[in-house]
Protein backbone atom coordinates (compact mmCIF):
# COMPACT_ATOMS: atom_id res chain seq x y z
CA UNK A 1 55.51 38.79 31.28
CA UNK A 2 57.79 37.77 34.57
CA UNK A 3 57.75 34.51 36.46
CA UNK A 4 57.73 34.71 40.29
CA UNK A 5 61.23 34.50 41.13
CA UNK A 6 61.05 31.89 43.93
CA UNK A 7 58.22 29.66 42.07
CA UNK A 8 58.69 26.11 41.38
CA UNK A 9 58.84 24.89 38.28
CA UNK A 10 57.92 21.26 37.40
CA UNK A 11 59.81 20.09 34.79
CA UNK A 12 58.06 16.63 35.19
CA UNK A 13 55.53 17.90 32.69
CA UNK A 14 57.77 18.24 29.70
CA UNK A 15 59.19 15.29 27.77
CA UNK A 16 62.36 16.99 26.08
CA UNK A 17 63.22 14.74 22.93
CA UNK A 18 65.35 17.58 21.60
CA UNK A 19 68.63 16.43 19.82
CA UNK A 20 67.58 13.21 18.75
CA UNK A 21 66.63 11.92 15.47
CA UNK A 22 63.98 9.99 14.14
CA UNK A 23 65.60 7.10 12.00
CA UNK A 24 64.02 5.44 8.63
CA UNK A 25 62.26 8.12 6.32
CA UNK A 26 59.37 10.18 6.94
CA UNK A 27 56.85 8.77 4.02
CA UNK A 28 56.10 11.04 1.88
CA UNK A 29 51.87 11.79 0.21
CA UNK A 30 49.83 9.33 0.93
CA UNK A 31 52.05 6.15 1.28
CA UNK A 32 51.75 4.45 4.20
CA UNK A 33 49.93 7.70 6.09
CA UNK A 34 46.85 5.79 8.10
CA UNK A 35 43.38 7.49 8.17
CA UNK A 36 43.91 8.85 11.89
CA UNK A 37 47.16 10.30 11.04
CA UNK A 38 46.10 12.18 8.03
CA UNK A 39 43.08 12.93 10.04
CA UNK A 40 44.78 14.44 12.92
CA UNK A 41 47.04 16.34 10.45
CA UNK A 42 43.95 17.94 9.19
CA UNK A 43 42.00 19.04 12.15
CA UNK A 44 44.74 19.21 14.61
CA UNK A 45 47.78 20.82 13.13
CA UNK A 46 47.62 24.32 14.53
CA UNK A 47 49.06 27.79 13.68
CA UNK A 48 49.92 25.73 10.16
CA UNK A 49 46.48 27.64 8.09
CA UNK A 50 46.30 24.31 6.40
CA UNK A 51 49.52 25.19 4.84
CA UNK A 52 51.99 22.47 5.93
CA UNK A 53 53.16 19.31 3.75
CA UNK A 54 51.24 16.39 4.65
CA UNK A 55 54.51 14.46 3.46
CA UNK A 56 55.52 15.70 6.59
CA UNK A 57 53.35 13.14 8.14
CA UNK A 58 53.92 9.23 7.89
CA UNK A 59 53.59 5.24 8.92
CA UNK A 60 55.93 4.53 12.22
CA UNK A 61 56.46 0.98 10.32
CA UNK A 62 60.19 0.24 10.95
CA UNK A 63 60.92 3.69 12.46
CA UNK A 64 63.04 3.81 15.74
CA UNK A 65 64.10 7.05 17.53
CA UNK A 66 67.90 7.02 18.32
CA UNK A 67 69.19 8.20 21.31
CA UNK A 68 70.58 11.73 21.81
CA UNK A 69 72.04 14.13 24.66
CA UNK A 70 69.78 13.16 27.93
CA UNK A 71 67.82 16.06 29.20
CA UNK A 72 68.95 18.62 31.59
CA UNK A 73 65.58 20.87 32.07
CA UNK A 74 65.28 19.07 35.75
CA UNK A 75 68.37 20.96 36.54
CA UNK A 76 68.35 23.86 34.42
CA UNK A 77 64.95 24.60 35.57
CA UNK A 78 63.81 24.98 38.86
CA UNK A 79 62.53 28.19 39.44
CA UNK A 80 60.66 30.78 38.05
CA UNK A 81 63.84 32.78 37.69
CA UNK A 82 65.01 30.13 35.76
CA UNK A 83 62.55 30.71 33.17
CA UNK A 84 62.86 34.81 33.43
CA UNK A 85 65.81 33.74 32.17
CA UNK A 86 65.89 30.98 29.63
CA UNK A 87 62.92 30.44 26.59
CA UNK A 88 62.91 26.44 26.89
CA UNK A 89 62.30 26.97 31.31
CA UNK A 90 59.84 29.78 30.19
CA UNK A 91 57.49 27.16 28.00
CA UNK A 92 58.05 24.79 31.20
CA UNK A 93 56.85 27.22 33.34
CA UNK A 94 53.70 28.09 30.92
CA UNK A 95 52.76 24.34 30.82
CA UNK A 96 52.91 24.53 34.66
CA UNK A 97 50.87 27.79 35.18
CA UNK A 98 48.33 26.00 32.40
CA UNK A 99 47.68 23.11 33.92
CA UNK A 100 47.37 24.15 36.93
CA UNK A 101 44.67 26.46 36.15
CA UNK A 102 42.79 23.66 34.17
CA UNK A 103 43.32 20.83 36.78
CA UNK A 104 41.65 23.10 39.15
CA UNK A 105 38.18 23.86 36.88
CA UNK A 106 38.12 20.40 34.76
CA UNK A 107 36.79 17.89 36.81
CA UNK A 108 38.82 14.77 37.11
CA UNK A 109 41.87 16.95 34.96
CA UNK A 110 44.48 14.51 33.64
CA UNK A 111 47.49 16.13 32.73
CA UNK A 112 48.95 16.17 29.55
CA UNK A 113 53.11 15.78 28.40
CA UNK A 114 54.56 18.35 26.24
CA UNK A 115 57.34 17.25 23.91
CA UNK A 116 60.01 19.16 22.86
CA UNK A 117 61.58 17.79 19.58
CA UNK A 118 63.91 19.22 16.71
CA UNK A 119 63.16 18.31 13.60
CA UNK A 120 61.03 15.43 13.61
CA UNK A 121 59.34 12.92 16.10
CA UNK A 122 57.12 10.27 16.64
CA UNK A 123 54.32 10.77 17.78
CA UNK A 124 50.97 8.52 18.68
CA UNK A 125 48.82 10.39 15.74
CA UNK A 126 51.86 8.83 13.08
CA UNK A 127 55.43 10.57 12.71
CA UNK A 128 55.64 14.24 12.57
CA UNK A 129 58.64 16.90 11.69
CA UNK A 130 58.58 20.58 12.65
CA UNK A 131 56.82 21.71 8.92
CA UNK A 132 53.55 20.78 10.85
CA UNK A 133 53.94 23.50 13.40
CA UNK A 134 52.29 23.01 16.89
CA UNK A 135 49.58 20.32 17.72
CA UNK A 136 48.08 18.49 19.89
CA UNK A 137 47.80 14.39 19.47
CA UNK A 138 44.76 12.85 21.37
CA UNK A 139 46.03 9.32 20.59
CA UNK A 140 48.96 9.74 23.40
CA UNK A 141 47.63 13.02 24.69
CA UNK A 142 50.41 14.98 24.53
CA UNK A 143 51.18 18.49 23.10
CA UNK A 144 54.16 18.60 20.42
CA UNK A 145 56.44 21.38 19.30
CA UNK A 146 59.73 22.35 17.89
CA UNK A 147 60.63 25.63 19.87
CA UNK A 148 62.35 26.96 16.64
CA UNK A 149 58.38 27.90 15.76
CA UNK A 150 58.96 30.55 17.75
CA UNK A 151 61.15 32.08 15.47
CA UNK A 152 58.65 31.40 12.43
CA UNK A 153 56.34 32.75 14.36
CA UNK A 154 57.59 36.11 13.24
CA UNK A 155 59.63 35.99 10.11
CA UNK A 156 56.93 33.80 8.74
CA UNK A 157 53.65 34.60 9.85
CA UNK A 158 54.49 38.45 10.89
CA UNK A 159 53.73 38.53 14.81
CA UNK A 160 55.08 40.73 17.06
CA UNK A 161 56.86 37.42 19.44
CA UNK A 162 57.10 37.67 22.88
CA UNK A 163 56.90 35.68 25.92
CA UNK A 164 52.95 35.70 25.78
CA UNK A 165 52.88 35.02 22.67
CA UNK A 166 54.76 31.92 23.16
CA UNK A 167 52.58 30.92 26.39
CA UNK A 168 49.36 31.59 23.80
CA UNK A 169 50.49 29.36 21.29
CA UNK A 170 51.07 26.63 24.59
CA UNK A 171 47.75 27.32 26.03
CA UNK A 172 45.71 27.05 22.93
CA UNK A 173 46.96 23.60 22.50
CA UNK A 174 46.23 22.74 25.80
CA UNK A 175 42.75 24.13 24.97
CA UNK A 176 42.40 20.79 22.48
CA UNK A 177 43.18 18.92 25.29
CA UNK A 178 40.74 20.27 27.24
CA UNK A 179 38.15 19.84 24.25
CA UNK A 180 39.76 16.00 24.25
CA UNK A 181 38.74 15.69 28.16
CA UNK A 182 35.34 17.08 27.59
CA UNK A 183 34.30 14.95 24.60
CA UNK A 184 33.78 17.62 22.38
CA UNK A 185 37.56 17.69 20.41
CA UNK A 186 35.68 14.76 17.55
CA UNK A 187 32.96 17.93 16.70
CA UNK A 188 35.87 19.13 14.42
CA UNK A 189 34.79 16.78 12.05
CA UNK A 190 31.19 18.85 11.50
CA UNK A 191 31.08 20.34 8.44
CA UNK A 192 34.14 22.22 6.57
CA UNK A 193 34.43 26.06 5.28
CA UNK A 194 34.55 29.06 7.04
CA UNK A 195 31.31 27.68 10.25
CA UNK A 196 32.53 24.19 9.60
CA UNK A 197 33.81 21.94 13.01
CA UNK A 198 37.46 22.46 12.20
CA UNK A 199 37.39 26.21 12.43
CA UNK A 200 35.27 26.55 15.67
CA UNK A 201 37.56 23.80 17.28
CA UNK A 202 39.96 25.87 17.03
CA UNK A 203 38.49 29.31 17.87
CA UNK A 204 37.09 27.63 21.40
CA UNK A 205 40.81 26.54 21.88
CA UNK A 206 41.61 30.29 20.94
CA UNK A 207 38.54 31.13 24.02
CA UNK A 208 39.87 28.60 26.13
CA UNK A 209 43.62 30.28 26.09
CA UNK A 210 42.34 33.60 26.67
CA UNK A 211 40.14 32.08 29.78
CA UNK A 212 43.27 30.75 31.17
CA UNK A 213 45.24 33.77 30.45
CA UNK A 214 42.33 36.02 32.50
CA UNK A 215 43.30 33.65 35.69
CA UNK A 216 47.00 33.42 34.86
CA UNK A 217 48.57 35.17 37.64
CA UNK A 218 46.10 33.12 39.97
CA UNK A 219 48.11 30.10 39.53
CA UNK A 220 51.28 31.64 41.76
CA UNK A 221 53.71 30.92 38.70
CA UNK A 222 53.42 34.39 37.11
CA UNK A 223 53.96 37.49 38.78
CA UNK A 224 52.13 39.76 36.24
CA UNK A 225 50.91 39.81 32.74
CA UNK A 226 50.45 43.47 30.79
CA UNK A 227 47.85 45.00 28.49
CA UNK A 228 51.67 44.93 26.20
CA UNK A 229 51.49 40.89 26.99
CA UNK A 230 48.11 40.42 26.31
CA UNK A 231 48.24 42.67 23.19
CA UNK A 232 50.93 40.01 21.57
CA UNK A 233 48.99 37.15 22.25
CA UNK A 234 45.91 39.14 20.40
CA UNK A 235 48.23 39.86 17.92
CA UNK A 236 49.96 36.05 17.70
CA UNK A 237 46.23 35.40 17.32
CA UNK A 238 45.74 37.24 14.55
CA UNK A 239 48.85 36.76 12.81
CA UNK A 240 47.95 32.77 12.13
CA UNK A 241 44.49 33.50 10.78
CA UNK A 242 43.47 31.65 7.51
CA UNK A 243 43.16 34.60 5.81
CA UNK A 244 45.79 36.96 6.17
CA UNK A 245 48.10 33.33 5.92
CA UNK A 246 46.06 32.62 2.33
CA UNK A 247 46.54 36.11 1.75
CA UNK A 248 50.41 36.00 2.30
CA UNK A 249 51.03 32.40 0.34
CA UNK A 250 48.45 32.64 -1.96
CA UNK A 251 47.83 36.12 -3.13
CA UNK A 252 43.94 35.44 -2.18
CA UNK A 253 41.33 34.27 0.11
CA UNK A 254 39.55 30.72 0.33
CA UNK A 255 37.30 31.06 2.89
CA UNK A 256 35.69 27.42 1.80
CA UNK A 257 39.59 25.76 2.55
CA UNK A 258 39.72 27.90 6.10
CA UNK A 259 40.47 25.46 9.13
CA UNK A 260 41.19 27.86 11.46
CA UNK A 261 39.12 31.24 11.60
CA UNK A 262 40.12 34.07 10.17
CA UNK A 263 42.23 36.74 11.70
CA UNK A 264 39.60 38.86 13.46
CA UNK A 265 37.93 35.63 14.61
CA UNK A 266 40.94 34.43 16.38
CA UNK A 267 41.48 37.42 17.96
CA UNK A 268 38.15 38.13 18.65
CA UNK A 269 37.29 34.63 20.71
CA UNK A 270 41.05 34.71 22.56
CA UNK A 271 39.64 38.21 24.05
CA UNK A 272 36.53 36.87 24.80
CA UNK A 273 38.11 34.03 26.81
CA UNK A 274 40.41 36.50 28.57
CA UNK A 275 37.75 39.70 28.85
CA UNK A 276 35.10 36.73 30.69
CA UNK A 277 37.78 34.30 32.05
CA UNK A 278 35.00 31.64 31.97
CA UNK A 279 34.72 29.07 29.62
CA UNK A 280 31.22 28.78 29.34
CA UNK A 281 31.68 31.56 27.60
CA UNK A 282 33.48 29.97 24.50
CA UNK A 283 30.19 28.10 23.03
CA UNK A 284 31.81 28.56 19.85
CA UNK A 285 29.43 25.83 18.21
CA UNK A 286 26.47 27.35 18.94
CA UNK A 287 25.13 29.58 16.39
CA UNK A 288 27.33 32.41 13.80
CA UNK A 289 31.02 32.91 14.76
């Protein structure tokens, strides 16, 4: 995956909070975590297989965020070589080719902030650290993520990495925000188990990256993508599936806990979205999935 040298980035899109730290405690199980935080946690916490701590989420009463290093991503990256180059100018550049894409189909598109944090942040759904992985908040509208998933992404769920991979995990959050602009993100809360809302939220936002990785190289930030690229993201896919992550922590498979989709699920609806590159095409709450 290679960025058109001479594209411009936008660095206006990402909100980089990295270096700074969240002061007063993170509450721990239940004390002082509101209903739409724990909520949120539950239904949006992606690429986490309903693994992470919900300690990890709790009340912003008294919290303050001190200040850190100031940002340097609207100097360090400007062009599309810049993010050939560097990962955090690479995710920039993903955000950019997303939206773009989205802005262009969605009527009346409003674009959403993604915030780079280490650690732990606060966040509109209640305060957050990295354990949660990757989500989406519809309170502020803004994607959240430690980049040092990345790394988890293969030494702890087994994928293969990669640039695409990366830009998958950025474009199926994006895909709940796309959900959150069409009305349809609060049909999560249908029903729970293996066809419950949770898991086909998340396999249309699976659909919906694959649609916008079919018209990628439309949006004039990316110069090519690979059968090799698209193969990690199928793989990245796959690698955060309920099962093989039950399978991996637990020893066995709970298909009635599943909040995700299983392996071949994810895969299967993130090469749909790419194979049709339309997103009328990812009805995933119509019917079996």
């Amino acid at each position: 995956m290679r960025f058109r040298r001479d594209a411009n980035l936008d660095p206006s899109q990402v909100t980089d909070m990295r270096g700074r730290s969240m002061g007063g405690p993170v509450i721990a199980g239940g004390g002082g975590i509101g209903v739409v935080a724990l909520v949120i946690f539950v239904l949006y916490t992606v690429l986490s297989g309903g693994s992470g701590d919900l300690g990890s989420l709790g009340s912003l009463d008294g919290q303050s965020v001190s200040t850190g290093p100031p940002s340097t991503l609207d100097q360090d990256c400007r062009t599309g070589q810049d993010a050939n180059e560097r990962q955090d100018c690479r995710i920039v550049a993903d955000v950019n080719s997303i939206q773009a894409y989205w802005s262009r189909v969605v009527q009346g598109y409003k674009p959403a902030q993604t915030v780079f944090y280490t650690g732990a942040t606060q966040t509109g759904c209640g305060a957050a650290s990295s354990q949660v992985g990757p989500f989406y908040c519809p309170v502020d509208k803004r994607v959240y993520i430690d980049l040092g998933f990345f790394d988890e992404l293969q030494s702890r769920f087994g994928a293969q990495g990669g640039p695409f991979a990366e830009a998958y995990v950025l474009a199926h959050e994006y895909g709940h925000h796309i959900q959150d602009l069409l009305g349809t993100i609060g049909r999560a809360r249908q029903g729970s188990g293996p066809e419950g809302g949770s898991v086909r939220t998340e396999l249309q936002a699976d659909c919906y990256a694959g649609v916008w990785a079919n018209h990628a190289v439309e949006t004039g930030l990316i110069e090519d993508l690979t059968q090799a690229d698209i193969n990690s993201g199928i793989d990245a896919a796959g690698a955060v599936g309920d099962d093989r992550i039950q399978e991996r922590t637990q020893g066995q498979i709970d298909k009635e806990s599943w909040t995700h989709g299983s392996s071949e699920q994810r895969r299967r609806w993130f090469s749909k979205g790419y194979e049709t590159g339309s997103a009328r095409q990812c009805d995933t709450f119509t019917g079996s999935i």
